[in-house]
C-alpha atoms as a PDB file:
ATOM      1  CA  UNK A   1       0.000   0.000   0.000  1.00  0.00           C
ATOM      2  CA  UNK A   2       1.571   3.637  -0.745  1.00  0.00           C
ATOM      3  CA  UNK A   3       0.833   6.991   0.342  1.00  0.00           C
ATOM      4  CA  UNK A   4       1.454   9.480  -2.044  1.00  0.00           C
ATOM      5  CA  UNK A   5       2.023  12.595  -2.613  1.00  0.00           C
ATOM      6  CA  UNK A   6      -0.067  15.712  -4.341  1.00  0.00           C
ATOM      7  CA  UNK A   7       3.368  16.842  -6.203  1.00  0.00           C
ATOM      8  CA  UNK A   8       3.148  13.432  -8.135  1.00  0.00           C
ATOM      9  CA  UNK A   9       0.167  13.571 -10.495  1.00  0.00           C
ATOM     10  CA  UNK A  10      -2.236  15.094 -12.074  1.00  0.00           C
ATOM     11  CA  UNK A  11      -5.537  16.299 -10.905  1.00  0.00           C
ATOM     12  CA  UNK A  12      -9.373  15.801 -12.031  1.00  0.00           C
ATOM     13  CA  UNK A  13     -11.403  18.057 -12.746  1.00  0.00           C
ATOM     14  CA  UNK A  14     -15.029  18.959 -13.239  1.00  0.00           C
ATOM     15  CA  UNK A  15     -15.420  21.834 -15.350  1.00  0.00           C
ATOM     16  CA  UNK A  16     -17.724  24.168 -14.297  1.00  0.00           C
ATOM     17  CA  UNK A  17     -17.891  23.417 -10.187  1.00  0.00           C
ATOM     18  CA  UNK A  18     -16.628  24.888  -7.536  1.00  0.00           C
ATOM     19  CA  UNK A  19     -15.119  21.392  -6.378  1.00  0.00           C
ATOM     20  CA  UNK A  20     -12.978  18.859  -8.543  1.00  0.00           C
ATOM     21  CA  UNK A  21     -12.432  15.425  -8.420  1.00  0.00           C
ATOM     22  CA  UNK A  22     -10.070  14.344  -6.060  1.00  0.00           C
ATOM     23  CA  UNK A  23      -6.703  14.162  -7.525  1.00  0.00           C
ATOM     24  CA  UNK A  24      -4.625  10.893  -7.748  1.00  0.00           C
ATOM     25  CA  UNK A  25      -1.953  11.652  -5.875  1.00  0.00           C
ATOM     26  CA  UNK A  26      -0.695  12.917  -1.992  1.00  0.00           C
ATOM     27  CA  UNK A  27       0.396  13.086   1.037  1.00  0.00           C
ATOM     28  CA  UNK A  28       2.086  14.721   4.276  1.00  0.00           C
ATOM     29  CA  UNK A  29       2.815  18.219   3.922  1.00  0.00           C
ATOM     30  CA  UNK A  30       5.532  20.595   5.989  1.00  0.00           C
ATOM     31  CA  UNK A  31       4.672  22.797   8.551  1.00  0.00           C
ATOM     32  CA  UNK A  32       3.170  25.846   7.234  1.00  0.00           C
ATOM     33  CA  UNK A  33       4.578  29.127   6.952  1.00  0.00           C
ATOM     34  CA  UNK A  34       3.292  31.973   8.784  1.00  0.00           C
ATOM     35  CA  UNK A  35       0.425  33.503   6.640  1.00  0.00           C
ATOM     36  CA  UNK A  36       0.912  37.098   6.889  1.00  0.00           C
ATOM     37  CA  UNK A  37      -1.931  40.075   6.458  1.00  0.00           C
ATOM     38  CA  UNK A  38      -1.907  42.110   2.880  1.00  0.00           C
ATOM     39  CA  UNK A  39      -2.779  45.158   2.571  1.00  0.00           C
ATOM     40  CA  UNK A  40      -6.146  45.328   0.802  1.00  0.00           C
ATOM     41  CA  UNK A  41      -6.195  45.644  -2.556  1.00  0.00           C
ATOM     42  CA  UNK A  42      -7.947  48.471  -3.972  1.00  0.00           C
ATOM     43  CA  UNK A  43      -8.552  50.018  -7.766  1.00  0.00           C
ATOM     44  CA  UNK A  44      -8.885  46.603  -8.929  1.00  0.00           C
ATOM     45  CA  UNK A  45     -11.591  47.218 -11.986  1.00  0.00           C
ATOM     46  CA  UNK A  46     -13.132  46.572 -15.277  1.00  0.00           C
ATOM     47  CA  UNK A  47     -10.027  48.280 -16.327  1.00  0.00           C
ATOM     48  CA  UNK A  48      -7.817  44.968 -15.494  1.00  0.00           C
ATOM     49  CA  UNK A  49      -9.618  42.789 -17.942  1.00  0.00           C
ATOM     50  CA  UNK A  50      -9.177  45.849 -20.526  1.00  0.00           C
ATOM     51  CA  UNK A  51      -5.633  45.150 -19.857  1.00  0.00           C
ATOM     52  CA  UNK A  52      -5.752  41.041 -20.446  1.00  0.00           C
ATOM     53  CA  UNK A  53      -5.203  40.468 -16.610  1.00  0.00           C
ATOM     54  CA  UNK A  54      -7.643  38.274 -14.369  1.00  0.00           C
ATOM     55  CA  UNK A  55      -8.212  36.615 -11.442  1.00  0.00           C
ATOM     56  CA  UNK A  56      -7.291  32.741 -11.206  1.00  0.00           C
ATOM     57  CA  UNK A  57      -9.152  31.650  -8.094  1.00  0.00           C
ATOM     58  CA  UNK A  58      -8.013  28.489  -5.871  1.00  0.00           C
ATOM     59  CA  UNK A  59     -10.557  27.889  -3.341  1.00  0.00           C
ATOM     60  CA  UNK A  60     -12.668  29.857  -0.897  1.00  0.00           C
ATOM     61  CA  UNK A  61     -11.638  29.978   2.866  1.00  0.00           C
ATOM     62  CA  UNK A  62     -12.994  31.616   5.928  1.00  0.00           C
ATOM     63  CA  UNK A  63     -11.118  34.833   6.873  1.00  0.00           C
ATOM     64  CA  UNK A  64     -12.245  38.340   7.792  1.00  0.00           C
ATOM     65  CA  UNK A  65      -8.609  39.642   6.959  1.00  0.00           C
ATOM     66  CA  UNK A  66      -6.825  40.501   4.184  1.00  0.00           C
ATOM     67  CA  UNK A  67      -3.951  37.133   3.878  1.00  0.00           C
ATOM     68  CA  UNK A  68      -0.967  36.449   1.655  1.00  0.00           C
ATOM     69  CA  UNK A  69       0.641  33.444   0.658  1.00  0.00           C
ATOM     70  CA  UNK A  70       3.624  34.598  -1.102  1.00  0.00           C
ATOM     71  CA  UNK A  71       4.871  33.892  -4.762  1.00  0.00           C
ATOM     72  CA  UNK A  72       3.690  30.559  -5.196  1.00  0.00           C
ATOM     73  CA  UNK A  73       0.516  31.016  -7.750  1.00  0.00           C
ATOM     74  CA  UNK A  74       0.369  29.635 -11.083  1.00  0.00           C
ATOM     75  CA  UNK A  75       1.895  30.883 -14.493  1.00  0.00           C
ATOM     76  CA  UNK A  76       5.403  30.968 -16.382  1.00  0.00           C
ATOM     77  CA  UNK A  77       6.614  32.882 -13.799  1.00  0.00           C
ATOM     78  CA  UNK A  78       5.179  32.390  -9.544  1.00  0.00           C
ATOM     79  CA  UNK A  79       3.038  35.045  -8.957  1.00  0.00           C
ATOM     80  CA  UNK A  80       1.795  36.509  -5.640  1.00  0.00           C
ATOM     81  CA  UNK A  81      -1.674  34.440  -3.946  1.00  0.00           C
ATOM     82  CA  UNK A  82      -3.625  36.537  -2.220  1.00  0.00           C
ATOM     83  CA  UNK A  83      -6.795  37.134  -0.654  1.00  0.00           C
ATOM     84  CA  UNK A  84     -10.180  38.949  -1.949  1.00  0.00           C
ATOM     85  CA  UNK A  85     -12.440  39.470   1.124  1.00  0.00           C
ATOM     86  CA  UNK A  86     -16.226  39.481   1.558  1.00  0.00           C
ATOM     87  CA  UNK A  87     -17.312  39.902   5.091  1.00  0.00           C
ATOM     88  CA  UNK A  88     -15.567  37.104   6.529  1.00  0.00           C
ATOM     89  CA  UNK A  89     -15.126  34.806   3.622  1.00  0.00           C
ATOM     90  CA  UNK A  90     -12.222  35.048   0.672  1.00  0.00           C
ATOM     91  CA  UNK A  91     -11.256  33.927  -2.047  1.00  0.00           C
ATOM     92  CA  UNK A  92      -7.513  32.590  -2.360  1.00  0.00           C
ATOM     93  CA  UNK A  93      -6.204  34.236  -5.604  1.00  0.00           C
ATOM     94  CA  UNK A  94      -3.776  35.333  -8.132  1.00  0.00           C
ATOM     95  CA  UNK A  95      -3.118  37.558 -11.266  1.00  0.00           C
ATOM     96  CA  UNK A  96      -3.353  35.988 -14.331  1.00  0.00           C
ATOM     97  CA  UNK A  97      -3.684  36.834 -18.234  1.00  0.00           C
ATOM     98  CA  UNK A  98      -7.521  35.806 -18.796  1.00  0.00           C
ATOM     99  CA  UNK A  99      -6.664  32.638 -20.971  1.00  0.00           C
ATOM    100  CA  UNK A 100      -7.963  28.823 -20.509  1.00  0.00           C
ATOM    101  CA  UNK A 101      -5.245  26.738 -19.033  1.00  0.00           C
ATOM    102  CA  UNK A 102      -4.687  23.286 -20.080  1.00  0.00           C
ATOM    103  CA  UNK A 103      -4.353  21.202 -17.904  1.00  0.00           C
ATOM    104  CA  UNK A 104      -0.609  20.221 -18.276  1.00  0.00           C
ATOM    105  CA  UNK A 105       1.395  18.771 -14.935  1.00  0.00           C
ATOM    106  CA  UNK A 106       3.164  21.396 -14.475  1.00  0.00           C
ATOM    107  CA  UNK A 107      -0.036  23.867 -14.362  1.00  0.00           C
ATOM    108  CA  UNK A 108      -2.394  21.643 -12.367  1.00  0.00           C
ATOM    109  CA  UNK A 109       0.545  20.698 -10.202  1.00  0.00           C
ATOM    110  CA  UNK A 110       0.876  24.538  -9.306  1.00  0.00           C
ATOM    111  CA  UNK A 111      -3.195  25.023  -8.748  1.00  0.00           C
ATOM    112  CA  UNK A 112      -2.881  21.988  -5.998  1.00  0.00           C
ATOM    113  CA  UNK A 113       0.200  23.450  -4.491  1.00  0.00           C
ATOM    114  CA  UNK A 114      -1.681  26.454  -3.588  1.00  0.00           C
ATOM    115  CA  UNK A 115      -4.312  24.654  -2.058  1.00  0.00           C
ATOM    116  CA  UNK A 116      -1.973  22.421  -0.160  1.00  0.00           C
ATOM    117  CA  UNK A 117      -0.058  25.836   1.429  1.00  0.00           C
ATOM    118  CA  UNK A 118      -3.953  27.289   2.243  1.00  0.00           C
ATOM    119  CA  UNK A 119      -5.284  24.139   3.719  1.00  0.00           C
ATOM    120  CA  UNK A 120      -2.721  23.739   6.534  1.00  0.00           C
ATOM    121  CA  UNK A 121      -4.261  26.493   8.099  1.00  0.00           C
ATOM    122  CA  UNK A 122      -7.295  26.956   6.715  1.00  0.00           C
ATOM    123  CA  UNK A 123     -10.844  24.900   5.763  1.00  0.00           C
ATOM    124  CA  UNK A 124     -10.717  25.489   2.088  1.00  0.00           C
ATOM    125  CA  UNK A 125     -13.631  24.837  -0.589  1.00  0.00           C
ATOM    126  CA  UNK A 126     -11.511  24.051  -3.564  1.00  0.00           C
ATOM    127  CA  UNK A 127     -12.321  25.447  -6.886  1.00  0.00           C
ATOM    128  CA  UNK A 128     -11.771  23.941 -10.195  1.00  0.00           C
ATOM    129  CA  UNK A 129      -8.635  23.959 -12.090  1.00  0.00           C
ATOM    130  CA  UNK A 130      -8.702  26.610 -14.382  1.00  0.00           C
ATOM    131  CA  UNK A 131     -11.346  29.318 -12.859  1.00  0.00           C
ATOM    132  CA  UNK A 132     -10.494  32.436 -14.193  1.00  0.00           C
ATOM    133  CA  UNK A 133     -13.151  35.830 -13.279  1.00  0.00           C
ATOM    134  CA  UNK A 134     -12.297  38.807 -15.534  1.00  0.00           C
ATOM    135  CA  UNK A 135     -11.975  41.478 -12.429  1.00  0.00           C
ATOM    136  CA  UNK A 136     -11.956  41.570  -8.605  1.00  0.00           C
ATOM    137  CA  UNK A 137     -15.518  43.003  -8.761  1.00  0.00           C
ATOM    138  CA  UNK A 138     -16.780  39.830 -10.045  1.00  0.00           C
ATOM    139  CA  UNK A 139     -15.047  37.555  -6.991  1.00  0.00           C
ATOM    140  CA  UNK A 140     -16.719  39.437  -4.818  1.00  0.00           C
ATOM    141  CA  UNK A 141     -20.226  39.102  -6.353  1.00  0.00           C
ATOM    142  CA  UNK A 142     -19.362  35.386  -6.310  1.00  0.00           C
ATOM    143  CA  UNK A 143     -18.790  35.649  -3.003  1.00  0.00           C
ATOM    144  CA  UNK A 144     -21.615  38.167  -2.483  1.00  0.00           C
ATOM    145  CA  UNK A 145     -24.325  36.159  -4.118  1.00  0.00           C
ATOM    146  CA  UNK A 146     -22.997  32.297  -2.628  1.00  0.00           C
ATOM    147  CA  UNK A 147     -22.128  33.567   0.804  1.00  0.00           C
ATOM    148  CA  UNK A 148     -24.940  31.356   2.646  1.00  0.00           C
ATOM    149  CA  UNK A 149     -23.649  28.714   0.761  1.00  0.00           C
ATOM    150  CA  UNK A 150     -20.049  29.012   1.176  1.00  0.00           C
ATOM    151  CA  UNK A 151     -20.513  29.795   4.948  1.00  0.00           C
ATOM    152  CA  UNK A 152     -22.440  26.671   5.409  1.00  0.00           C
ATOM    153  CA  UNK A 153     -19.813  24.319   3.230  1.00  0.00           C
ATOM    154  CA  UNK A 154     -17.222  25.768   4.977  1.00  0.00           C
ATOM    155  CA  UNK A 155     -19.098  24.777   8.452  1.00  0.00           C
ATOM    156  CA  UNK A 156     -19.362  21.445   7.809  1.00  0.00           C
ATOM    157  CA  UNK A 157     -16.264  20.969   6.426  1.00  0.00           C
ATOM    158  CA  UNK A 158     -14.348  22.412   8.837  1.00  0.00           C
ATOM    159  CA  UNK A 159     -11.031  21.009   9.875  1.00  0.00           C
ATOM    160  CA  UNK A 160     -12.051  17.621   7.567  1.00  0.00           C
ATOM    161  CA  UNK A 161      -9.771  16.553   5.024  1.00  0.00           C
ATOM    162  CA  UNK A 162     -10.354  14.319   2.063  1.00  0.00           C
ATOM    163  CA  UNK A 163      -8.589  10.822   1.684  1.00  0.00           C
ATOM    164  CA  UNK A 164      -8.461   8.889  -2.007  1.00  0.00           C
ATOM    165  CA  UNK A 165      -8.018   4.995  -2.111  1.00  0.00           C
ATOM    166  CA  UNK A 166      -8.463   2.894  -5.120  1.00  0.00           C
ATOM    167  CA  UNK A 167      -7.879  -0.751  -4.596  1.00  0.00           C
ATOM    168  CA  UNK A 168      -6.741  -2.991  -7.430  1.00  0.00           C
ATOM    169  CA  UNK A 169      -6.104  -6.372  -7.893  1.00  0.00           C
ATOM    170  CA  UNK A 170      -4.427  -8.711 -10.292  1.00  0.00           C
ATOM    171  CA  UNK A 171      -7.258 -11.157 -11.297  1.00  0.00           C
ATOM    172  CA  UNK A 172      -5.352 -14.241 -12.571  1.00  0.00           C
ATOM    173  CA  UNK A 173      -3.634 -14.206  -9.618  1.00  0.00           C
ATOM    174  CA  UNK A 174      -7.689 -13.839  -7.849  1.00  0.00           C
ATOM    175  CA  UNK A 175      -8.357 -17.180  -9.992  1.00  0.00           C
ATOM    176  CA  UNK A 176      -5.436 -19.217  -9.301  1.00  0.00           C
ATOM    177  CA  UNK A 177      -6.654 -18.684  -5.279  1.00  0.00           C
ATOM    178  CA  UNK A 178     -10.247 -19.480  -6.231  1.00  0.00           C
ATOM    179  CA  UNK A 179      -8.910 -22.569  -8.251  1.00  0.00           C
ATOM    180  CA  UNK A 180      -7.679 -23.872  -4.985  1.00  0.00           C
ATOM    181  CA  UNK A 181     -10.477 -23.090  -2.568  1.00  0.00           C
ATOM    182  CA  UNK A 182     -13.319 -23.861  -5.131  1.00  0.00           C
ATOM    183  CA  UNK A 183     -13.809 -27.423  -5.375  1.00  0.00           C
ATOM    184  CA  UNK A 184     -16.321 -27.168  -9.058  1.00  0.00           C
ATOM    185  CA  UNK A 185     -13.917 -25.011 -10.023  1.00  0.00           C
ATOM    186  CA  UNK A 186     -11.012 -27.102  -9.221  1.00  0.00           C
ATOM    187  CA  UNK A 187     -12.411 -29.869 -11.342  1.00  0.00           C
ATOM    188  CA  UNK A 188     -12.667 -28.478 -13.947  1.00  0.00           C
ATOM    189  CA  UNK A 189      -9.709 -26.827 -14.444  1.00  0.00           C
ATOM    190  CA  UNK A 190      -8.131 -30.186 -14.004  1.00  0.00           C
ATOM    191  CA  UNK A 191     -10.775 -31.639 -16.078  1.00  0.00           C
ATOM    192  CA  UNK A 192      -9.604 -28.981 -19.048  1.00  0.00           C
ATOM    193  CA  UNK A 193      -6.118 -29.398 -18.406  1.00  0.00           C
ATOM    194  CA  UNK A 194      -6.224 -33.604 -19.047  1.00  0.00           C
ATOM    195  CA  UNK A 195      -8.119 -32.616 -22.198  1.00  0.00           C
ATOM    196  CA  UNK A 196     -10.653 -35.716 -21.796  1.00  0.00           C
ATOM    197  CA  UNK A 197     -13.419 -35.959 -23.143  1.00  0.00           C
ATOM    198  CA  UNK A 198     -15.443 -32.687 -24.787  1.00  0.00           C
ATOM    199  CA  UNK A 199     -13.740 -29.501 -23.729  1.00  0.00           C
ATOM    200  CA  UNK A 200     -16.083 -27.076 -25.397  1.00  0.00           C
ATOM    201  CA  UNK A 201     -18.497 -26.974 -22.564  1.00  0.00           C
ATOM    202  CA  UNK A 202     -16.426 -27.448 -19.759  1.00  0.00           C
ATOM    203  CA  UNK A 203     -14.698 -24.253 -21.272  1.00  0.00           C
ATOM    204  CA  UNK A 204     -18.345 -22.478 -21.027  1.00  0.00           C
ATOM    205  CA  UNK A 205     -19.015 -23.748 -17.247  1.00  0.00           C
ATOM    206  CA  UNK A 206     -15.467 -23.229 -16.084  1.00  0.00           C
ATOM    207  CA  UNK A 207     -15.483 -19.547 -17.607  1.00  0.00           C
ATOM    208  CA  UNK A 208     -19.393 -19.252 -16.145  1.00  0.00           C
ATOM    209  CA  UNK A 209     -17.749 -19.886 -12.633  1.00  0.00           C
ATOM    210  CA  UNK A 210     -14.965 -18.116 -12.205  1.00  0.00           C
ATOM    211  CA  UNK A 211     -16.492 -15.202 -13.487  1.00  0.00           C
ATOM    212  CA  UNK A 212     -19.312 -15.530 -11.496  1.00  0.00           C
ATOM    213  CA  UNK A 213     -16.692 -16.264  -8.066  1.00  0.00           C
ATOM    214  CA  UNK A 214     -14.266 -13.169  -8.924  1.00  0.00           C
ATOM    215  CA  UNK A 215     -17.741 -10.830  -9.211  1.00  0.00           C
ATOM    216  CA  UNK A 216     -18.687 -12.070  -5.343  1.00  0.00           C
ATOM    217  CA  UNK A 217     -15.482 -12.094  -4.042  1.00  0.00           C
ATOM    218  CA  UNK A 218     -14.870  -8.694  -5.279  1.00  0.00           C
ATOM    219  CA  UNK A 219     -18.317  -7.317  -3.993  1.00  0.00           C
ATOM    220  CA  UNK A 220     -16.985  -8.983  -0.563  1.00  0.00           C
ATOM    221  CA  UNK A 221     -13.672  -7.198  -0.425  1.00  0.00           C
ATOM    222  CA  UNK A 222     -15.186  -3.943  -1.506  1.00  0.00           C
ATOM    223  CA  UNK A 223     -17.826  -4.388   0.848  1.00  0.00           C
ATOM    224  CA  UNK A 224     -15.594  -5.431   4.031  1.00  0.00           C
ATOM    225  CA  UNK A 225     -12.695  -2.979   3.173  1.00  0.00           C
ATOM    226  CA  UNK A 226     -15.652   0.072   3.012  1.00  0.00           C
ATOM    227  CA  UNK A 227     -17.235  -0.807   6.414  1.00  0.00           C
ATOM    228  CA  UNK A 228     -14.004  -0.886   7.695  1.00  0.00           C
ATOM    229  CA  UNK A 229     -12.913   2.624   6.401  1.00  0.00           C
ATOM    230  CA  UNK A 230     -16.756   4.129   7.319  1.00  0.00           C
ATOM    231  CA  UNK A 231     -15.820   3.711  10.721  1.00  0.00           C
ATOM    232  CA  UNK A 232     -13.143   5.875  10.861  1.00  0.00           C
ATOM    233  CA  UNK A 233     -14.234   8.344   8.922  1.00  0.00           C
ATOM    234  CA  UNK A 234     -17.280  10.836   8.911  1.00  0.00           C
ATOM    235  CA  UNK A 235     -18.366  10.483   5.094  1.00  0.00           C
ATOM    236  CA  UNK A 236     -17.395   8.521   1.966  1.00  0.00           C
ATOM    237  CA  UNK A 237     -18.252   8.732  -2.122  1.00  0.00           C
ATOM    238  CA  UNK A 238     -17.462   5.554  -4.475  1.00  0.00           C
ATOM    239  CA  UNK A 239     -16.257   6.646  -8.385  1.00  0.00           C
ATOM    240  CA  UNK A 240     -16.447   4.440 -11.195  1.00  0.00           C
ATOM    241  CA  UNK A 241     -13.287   1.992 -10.954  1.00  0.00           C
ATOM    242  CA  UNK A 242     -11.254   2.779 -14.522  1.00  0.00           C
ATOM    243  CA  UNK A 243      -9.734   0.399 -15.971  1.00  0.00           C
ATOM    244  CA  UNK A 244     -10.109  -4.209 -15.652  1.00  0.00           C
ATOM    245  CA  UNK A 245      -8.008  -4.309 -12.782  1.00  0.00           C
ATOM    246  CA  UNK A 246      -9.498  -1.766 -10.132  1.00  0.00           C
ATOM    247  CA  UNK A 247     -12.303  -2.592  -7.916  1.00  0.00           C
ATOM    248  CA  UNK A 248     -12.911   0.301  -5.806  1.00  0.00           C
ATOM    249  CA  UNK A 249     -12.255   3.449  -6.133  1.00  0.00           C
ATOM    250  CA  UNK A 250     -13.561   5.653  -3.263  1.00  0.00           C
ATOM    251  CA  UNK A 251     -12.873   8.927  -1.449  1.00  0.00           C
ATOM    252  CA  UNK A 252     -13.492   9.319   2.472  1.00  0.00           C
ATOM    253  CA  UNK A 253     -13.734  12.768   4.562  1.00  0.00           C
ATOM    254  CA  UNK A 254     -11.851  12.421   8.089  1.00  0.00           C
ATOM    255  CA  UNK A 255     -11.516  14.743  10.497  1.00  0.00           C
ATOM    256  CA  UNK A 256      -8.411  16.950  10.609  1.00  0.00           C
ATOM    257  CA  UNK A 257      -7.520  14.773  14.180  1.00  0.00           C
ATOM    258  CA  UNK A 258      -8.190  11.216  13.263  1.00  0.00           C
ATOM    259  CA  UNK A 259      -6.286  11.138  10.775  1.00  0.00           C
ATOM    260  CA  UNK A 260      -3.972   8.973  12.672  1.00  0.00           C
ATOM    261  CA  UNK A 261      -6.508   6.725  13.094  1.00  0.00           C
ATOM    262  CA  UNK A 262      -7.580   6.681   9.584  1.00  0.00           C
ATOM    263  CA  UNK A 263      -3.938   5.975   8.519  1.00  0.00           C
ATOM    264  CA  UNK A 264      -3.701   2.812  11.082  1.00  0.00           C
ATOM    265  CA  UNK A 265      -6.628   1.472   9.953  1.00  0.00           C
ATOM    266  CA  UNK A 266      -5.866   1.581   6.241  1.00  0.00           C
ATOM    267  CA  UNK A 267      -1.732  -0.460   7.303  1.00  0.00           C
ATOM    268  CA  UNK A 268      -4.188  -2.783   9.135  1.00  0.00           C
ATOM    269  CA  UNK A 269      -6.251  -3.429   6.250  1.00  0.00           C
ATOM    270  CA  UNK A 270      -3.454  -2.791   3.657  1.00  0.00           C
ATOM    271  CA  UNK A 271      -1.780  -6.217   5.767  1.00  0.00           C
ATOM    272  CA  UNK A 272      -4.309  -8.141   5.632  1.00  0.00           C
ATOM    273  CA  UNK A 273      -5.913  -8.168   2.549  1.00  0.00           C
ATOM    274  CA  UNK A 274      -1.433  -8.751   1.023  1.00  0.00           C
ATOM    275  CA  UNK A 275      -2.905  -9.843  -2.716  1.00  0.00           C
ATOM    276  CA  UNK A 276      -4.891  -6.701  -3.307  1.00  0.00           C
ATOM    277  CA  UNK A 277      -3.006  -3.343  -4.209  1.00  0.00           C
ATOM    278  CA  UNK A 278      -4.016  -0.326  -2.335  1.00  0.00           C
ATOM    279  CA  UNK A 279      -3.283   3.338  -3.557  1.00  0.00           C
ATOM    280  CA  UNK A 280      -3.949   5.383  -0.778  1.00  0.00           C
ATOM    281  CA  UNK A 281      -3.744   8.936  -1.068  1.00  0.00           C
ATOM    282  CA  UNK A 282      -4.304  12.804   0.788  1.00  0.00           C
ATOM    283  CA  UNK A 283      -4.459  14.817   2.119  1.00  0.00           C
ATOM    284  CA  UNK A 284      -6.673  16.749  -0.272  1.00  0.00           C
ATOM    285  CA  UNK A 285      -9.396  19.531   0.108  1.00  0.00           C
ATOM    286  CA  UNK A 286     -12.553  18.279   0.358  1.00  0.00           C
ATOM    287  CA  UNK A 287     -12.726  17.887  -3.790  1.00  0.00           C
ATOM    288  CA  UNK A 288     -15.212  15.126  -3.333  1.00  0.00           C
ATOM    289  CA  UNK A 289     -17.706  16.301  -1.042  1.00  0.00           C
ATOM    290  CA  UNK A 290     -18.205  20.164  -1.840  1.00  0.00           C
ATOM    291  CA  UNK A 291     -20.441  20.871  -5.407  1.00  0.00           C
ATOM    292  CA  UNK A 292     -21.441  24.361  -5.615  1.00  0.00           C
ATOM    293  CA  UNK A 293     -21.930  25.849  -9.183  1.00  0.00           C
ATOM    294  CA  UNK A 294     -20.554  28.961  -9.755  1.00  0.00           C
ATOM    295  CA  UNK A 295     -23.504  31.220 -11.579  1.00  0.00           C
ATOM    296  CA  UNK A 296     -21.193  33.808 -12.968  1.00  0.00           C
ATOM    297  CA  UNK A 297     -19.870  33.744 -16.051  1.00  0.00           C
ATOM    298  CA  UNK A 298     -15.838  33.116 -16.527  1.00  0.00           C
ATOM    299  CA  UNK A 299     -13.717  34.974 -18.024  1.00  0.00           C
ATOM    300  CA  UNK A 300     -12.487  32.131 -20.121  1.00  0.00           C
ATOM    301  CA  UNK A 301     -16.475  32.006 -21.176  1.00  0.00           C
ATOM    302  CA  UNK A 302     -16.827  35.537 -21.498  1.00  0.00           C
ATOM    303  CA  UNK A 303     -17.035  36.707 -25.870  1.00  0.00           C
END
């Protein structure tokens, strides 16, 4: 089982929403740096997206003040992430040309490295990669017009992080084991393998059962491995599996301190279930488990 970490891959997105998909990738973070207060911001207008210069926006956090996060924002060059402030919500931002980023490693890399830096001091309500608003005035009608709804995301999601685990297996390795413990089974493999008699429809049966006995004993590991996980953690989401070999792919929220708990029980179950492969990632934002839909238009949909 590895733990990995956010630097190593590329994230999901949904287009669109104000949360993505979790990324694929994670782990333990250093200790944050001191966050210090900005000055605020002002003469920030229309004029700015006259000029080809927006706002890329990270995630939304709950602050009163003015914060800065140095030169760690995304672009060719780092630039300065900041806050914009509505009552005592923000949004974590920096300057940008108003473009549509792909979504290359290197720029969806820097989007989660912001959040990483915000979340170790902050509850954050990550945005998607690539949200771009054509001024400052438009954040803060965002922010304006969702501020019930960011308050009360950012309530319940407070000090909660977001764990990723997909579990995979190799199934011929699955069969051999069910080969041995399956007694019809075990027949007629050996029945195949004398090559007696017909083999057509020993073929059909044979196939018939081992699909049939990898289907339950995956539903059983999925099943036990989930209950398992539920109980040390306040909330989970299953995505579709991708790909033959995966069969679960899941995301759990955990509060901020059991996460030490979370991570025993995961070695536990890592150890015990030795012919599955477990890729166990986070800390992330809460990508999974916060969907509010931005009403404003983007700048990268603006004409």
């Amino acid at each position: 089982m590895k733990k990995t970490s956010p630097s190593s891959s590329k994230a999901k997105t949904k287009p669109g929403a104000a949360a993505a998909d979790a990324p694929s990738a994670k782990a333990r973070t250093a200790p944050a740096p001191a966050v210090a207060k900005a000055h605020k911001h002002e003469g920030h207008t229309a004029a700015a997206a006259a000029d080809g210069q927006g706002k890329y926006v990270y995630c939304v956090i709950h602050s009163a003040d003015p914060l800065q996060f140095g030169r760690i924002g995304i672009g060719t060059k780092p630039t300065d992430v900041r806050t914009i402030n509505y009552k005592d919500i923000a949004a974590v931002v920096s300057d940008t040309p108003l473009q549509v980023y792909d979504a290359t490693r290197e720029n969806v890399l820097a989007h989660e490295s912001v959040n990483e830096t915000v979340m170790k001091t902050h509850t954050v309500i990550p945005m998607s990669f690539g949200t771009v608003f054509k001024t400052r005035e438009d954040i803060v009608e965002l922010l304006r017009s969702a501020y019930d709804a960011f308050l009360d995301v950012l309530s319940k999601m407070q000090d909660k992080l977001e764990f990723g685990l997909k579990v995979l297996w190799e199934s011929q390795e699955i069969v051999r084991v069910i080969e041995q413990e399956e007694e019809d089974i075990r027949r007629l493999k050996t029945e195949l393998s004398s090559q007696k008699g017909s083999t057509y429809f020993a073929r059909v049966q044979y196939d018939r059962l081992v699909a049939a006995a990898l289907e339950a004993r995956s539903e059983r590991f999925v099943k036990s491995i989930m209950d398992e996980l539920s109980d040390v953690s306040v909330a989970s989401r299953w995505n579709k599996p991708i790909g033959d070999k995966m069969i679960l792919n899941a995301a759990f929220l955990v509060p901020r301190d059991k996460e030490g708990v979370f991570d025993a029980k995961m070695k536990e179950i890592g150890v015990r279930y030795s012919k599955l492969n477990f890729r166990y990632t986070g800390p992330w934002p809460p990508y999974n488990f916060v969907n509010i839909r931005l009403k404003l238009e983007r700048a990268k949909d603006a004409k």
